[in-house]
PDB file of N, CA and C in Angstrom:
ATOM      1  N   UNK A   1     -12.127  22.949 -26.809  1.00  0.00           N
ATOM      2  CA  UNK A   1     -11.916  23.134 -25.397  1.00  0.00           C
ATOM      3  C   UNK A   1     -12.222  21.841 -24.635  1.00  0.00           C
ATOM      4  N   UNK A   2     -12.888  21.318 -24.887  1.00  0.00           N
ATOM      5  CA  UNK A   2     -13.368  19.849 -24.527  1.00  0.00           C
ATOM      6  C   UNK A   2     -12.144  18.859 -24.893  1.00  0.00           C
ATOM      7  N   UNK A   3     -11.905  18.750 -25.344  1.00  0.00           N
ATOM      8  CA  UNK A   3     -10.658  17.914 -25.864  1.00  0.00           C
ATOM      9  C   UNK A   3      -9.510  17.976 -24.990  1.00  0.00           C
ATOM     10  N   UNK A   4      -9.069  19.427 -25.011  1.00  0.00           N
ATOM     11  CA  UNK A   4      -8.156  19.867 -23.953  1.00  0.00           C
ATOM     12  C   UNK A   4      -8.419  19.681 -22.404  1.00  0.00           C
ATOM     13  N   UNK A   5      -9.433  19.467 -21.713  1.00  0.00           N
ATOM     14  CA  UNK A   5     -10.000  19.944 -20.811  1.00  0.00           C
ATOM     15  C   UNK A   5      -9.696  18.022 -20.754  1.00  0.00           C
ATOM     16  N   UNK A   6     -10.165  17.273 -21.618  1.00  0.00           N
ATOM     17  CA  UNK A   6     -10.095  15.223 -21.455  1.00  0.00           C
ATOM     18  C   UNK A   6      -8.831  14.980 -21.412  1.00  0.00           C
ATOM     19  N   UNK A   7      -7.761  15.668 -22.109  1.00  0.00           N
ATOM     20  CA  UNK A   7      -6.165  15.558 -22.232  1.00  0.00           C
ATOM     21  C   UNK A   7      -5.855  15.965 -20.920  1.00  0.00           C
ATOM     22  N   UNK A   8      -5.806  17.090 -20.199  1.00  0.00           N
ATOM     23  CA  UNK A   8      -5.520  17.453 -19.262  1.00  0.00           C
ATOM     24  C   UNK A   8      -6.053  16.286 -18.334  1.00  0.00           C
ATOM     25  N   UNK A   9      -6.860  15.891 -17.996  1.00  0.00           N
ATOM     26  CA  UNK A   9      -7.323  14.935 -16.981  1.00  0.00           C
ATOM     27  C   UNK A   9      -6.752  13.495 -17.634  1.00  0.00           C
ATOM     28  N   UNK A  10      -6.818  13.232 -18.201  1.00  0.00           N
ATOM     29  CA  UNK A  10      -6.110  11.786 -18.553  1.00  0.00           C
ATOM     30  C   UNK A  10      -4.540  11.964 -18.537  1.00  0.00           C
ATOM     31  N   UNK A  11      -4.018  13.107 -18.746  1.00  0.00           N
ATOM     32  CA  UNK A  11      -2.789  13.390 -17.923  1.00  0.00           C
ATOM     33  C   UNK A  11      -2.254  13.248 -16.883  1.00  0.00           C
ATOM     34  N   UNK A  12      -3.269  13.472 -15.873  1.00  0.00           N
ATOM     35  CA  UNK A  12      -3.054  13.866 -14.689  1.00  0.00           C
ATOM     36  C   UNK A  12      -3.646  12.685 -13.923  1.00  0.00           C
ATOM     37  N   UNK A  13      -4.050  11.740 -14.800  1.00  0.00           N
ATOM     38  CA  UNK A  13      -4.431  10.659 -14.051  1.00  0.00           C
ATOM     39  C   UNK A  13      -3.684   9.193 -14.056  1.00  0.00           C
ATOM     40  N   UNK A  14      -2.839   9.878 -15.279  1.00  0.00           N
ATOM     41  CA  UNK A  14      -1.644   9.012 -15.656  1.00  0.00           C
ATOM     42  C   UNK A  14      -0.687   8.808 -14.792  1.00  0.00           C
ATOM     43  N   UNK A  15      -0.731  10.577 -14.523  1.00  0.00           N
ATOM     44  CA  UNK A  15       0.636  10.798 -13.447  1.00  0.00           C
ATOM     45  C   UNK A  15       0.032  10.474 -12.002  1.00  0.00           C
ATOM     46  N   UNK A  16      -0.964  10.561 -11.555  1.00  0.00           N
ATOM     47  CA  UNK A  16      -1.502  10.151 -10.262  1.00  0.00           C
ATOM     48  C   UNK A  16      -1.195   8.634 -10.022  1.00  0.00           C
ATOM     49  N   UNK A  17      -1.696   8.293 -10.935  1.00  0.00           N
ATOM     50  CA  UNK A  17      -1.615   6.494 -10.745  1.00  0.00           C
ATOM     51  C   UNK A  17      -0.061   5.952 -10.942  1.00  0.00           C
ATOM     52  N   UNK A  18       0.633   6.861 -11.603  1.00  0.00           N
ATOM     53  CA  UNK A  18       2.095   6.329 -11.432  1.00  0.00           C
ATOM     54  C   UNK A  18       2.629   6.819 -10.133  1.00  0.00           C
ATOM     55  N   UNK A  19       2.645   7.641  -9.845  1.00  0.00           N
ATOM     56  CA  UNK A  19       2.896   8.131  -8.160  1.00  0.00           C
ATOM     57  C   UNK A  19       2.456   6.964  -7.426  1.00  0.00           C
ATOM     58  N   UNK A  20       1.213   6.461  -7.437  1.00  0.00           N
ATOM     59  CA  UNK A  20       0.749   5.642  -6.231  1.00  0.00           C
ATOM     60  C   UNK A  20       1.195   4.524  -6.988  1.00  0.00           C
ATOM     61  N   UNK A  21       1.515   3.839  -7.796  1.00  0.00           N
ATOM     62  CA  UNK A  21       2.353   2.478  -8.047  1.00  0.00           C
ATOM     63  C   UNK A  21       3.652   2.405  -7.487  1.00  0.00           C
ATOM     64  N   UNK A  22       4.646   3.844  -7.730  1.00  0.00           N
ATOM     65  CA  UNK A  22       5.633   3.521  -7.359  1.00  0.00           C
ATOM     66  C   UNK A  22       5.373   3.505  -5.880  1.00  0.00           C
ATOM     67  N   UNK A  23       4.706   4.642  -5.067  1.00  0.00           N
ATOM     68  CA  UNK A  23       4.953   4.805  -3.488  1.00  0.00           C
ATOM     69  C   UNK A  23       4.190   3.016  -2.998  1.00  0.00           C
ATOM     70  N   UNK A  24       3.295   2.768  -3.624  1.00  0.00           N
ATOM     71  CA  UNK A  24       2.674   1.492  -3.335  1.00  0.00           C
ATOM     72  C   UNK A  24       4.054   0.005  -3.278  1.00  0.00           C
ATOM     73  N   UNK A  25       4.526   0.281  -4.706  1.00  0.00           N
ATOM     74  CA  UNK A  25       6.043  -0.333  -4.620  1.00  0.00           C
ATOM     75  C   UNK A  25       7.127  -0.362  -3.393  1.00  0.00           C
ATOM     76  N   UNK A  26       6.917   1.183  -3.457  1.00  0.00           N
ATOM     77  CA  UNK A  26       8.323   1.361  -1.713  1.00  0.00           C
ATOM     78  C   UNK A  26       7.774   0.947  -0.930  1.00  0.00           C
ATOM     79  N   UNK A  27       6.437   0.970  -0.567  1.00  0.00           N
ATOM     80  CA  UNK A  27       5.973   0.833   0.611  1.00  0.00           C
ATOM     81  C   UNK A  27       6.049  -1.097   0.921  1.00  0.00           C
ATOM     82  N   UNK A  28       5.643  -1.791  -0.206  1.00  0.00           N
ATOM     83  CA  UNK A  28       5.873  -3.312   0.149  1.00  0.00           C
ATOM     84  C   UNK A  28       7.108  -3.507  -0.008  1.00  0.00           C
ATOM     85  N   UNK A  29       8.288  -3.127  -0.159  1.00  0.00           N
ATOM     86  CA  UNK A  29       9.453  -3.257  -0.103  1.00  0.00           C
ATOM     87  C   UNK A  29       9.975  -2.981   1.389  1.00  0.00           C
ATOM     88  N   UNK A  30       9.428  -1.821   2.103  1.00  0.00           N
ATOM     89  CA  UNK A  30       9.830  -1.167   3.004  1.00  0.00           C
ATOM     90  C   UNK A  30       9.278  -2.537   3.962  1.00  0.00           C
ATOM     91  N   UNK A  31       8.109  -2.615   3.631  1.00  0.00           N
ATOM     92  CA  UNK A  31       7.361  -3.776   4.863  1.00  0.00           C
ATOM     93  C   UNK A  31       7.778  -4.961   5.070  1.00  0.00           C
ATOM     94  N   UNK A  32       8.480  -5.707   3.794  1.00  0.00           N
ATOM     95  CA  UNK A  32       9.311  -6.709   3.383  1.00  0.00           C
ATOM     96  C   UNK A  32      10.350  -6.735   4.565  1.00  0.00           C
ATOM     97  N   UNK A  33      11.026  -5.618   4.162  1.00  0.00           N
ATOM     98  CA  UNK A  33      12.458  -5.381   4.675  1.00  0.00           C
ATOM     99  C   UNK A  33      12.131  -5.787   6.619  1.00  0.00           C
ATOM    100  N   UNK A  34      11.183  -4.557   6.846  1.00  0.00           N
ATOM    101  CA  UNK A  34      10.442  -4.458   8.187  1.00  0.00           C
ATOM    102  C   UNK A  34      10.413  -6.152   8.660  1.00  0.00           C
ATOM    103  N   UNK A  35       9.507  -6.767   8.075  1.00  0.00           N
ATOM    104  CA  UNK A  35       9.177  -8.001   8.150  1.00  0.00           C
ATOM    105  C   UNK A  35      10.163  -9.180   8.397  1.00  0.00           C
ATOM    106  N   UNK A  36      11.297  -8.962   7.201  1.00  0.00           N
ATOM    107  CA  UNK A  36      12.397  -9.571   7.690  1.00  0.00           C
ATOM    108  C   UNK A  36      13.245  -9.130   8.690  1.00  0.00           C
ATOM    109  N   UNK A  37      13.902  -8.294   9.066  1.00  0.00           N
ATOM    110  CA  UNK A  37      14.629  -7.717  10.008  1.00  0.00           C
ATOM    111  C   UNK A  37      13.899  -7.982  11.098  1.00  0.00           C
ATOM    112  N   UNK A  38      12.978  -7.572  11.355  1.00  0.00           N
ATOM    113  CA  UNK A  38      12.335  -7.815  12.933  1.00  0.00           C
ATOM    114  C   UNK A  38      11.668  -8.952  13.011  1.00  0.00           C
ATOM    115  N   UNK A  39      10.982  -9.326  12.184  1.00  0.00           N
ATOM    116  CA  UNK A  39      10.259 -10.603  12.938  1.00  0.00           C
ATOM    117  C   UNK A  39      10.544 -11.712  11.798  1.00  0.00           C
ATOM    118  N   UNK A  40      11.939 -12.192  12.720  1.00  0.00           N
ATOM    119  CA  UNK A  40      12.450 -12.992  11.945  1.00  0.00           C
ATOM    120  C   UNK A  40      11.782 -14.618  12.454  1.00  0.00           C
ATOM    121  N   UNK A  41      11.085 -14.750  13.705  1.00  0.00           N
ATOM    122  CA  UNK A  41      11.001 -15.664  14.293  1.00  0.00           C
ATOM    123  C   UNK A  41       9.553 -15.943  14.114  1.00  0.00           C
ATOM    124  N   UNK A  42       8.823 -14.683  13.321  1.00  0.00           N
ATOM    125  CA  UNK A  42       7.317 -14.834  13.429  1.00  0.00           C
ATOM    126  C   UNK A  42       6.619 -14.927  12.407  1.00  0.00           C
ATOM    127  N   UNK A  43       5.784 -16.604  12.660  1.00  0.00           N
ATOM    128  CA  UNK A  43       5.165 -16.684  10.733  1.00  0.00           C
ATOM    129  C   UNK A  43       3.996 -15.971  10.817  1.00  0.00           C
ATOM    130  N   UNK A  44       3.456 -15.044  10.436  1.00  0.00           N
ATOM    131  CA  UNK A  44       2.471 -14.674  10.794  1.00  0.00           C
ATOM    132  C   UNK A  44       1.353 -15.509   9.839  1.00  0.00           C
ATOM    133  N   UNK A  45       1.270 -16.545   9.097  1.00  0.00           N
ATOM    134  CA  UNK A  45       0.106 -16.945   8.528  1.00  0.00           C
ATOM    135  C   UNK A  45      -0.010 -17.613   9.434  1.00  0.00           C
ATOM    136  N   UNK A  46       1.082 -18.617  10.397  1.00  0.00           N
ATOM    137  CA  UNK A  46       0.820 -19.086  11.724  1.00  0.00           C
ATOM    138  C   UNK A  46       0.128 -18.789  12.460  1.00  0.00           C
ATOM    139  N   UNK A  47       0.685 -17.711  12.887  1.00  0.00           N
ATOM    140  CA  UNK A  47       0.087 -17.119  13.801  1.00  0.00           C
ATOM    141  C   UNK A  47      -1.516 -16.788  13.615  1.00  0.00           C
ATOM    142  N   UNK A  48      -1.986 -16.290  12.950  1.00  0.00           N
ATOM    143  CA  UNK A  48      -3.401 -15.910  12.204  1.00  0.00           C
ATOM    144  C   UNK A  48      -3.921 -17.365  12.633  1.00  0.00           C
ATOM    145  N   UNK A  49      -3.147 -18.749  12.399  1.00  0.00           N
ATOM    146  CA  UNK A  49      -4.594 -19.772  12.401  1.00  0.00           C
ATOM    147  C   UNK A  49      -4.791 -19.736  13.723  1.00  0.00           C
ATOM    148  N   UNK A  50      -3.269 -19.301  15.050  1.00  0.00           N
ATOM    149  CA  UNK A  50      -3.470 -20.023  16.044  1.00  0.00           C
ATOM    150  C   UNK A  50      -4.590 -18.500  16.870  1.00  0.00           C
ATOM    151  N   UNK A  51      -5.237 -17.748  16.498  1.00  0.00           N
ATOM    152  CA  UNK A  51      -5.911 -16.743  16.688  1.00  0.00           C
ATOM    153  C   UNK A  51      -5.147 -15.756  17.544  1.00  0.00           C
ATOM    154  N   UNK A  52      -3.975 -15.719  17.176  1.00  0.00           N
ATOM    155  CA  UNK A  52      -3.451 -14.595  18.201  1.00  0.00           C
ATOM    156  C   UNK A  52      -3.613 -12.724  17.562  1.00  0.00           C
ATOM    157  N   UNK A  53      -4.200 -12.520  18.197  1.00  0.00           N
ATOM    158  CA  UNK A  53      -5.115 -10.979  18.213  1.00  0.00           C
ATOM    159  C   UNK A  53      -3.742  -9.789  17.604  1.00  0.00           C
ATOM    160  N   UNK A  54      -2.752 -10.016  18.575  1.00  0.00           N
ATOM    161  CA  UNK A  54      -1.798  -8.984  18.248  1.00  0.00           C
ATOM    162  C   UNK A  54      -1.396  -9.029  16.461  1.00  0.00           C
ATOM    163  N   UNK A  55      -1.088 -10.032  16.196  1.00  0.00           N
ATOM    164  CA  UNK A  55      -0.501 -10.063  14.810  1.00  0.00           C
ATOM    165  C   UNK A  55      -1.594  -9.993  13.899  1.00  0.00           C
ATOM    166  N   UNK A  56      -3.053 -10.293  13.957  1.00  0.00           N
ATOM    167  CA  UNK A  56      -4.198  -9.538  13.159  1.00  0.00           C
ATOM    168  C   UNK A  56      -4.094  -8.330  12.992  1.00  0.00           C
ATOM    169  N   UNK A  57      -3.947  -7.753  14.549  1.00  0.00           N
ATOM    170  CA  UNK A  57      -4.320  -6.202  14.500  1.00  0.00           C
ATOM    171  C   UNK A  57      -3.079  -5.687  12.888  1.00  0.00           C
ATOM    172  N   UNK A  58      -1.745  -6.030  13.461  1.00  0.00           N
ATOM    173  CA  UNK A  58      -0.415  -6.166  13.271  1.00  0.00           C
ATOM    174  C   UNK A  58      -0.790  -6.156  11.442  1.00  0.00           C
ATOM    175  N   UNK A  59      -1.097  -6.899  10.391  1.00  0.00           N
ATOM    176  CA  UNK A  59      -1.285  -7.386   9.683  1.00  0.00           C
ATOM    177  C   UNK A  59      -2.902  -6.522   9.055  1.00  0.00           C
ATOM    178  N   UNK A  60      -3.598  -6.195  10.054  1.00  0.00           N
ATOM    179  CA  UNK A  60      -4.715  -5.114   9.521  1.00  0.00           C
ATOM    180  C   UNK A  60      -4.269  -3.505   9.435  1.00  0.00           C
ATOM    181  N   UNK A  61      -3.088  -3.210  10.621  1.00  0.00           N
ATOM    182  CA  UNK A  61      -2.649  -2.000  10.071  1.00  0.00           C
ATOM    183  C   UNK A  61      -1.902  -1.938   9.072  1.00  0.00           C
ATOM    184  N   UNK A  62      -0.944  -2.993   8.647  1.00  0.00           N
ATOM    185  CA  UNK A  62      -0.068  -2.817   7.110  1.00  0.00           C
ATOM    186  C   UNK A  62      -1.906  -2.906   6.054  1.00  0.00           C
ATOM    187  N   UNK A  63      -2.617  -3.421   6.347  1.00  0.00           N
ATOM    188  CA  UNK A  63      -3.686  -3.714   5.054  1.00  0.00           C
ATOM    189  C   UNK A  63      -4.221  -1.835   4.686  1.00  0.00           C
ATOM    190  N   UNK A  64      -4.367  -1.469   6.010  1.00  0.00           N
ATOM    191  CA  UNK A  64      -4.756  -0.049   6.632  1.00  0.00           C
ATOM    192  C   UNK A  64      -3.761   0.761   5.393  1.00  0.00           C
ATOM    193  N   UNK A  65      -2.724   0.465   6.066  1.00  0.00           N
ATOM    194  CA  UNK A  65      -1.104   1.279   5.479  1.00  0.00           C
ATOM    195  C   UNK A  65      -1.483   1.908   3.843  1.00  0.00           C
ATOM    196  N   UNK A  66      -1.315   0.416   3.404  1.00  0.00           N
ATOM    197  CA  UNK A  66      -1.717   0.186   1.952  1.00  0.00           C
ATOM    198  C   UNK A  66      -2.799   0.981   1.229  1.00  0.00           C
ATOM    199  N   UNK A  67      -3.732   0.651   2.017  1.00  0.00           N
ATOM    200  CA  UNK A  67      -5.035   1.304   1.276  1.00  0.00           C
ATOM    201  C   UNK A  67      -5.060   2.847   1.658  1.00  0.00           C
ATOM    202  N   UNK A  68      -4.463   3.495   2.233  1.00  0.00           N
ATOM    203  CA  UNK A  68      -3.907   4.744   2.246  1.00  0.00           C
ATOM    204  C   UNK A  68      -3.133   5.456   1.491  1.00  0.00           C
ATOM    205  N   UNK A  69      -2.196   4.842   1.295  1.00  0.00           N
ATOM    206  CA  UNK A  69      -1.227   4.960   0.006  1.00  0.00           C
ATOM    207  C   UNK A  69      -1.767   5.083  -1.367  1.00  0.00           C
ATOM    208  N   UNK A  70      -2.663   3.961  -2.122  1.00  0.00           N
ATOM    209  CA  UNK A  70      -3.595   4.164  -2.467  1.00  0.00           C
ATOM    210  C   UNK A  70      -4.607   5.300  -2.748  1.00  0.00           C
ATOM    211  N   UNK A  71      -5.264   5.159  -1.665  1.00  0.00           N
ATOM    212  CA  UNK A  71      -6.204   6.492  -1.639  1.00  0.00           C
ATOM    213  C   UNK A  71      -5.432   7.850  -1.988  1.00  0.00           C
ATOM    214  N   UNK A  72      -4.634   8.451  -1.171  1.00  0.00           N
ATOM    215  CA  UNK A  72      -4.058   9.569  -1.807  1.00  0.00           C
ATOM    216  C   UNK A  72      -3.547   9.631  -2.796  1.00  0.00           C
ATOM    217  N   UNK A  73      -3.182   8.465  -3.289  1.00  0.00           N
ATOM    218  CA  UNK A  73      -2.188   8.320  -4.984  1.00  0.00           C
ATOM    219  C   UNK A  73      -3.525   8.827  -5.561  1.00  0.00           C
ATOM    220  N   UNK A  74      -4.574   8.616  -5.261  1.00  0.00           N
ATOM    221  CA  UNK A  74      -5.937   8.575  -6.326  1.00  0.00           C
ATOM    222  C   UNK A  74      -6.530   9.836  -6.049  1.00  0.00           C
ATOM    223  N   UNK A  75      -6.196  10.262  -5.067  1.00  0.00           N
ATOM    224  CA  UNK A  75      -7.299  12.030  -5.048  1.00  0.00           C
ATOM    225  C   UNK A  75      -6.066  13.209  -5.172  1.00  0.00           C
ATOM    226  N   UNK A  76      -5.330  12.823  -5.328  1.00  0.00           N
ATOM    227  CA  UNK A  76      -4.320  13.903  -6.043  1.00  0.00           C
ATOM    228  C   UNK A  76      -4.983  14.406  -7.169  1.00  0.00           C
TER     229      UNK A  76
END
């Protein structure tokens, strides 16, 4: 029963962590895309030295995004 009970969870942790690779995948693809299409004019590592606040925030909610994606891939 023990055996079964380690199979079952290493199963399911297989499949958890592949869920959150791929959605982790779409999601920097999606931001990519985002990134190019709209702010085609804006470097944001630029921006970051010249301290402009908006594109931190901007750049802490995709970090936000991410580690969300993440997290639920993992408590499934």
């Amino acid at each position: 029963m023990e055996f079964d009970f380690i199979s079952a969870s290493f199963i399911n942790l297989i499949i958890n962590l592949s869920y959150t690779i791929i959605s982790l995948f779409i999601a920097v693809v999606a931001l990519i895309i985002v990134d190019k299409k709209l702010l085609k004019d804006v470097d944001i590592q630029q921006e970051l030295k010249n301290n402009n606040l908006a594109v931190a925030i901007f750049a802490s909610s995709i970090m936000i995004f991410v580690a969300l994606i993440i997290c639920f891939g993992m408590q499934s």
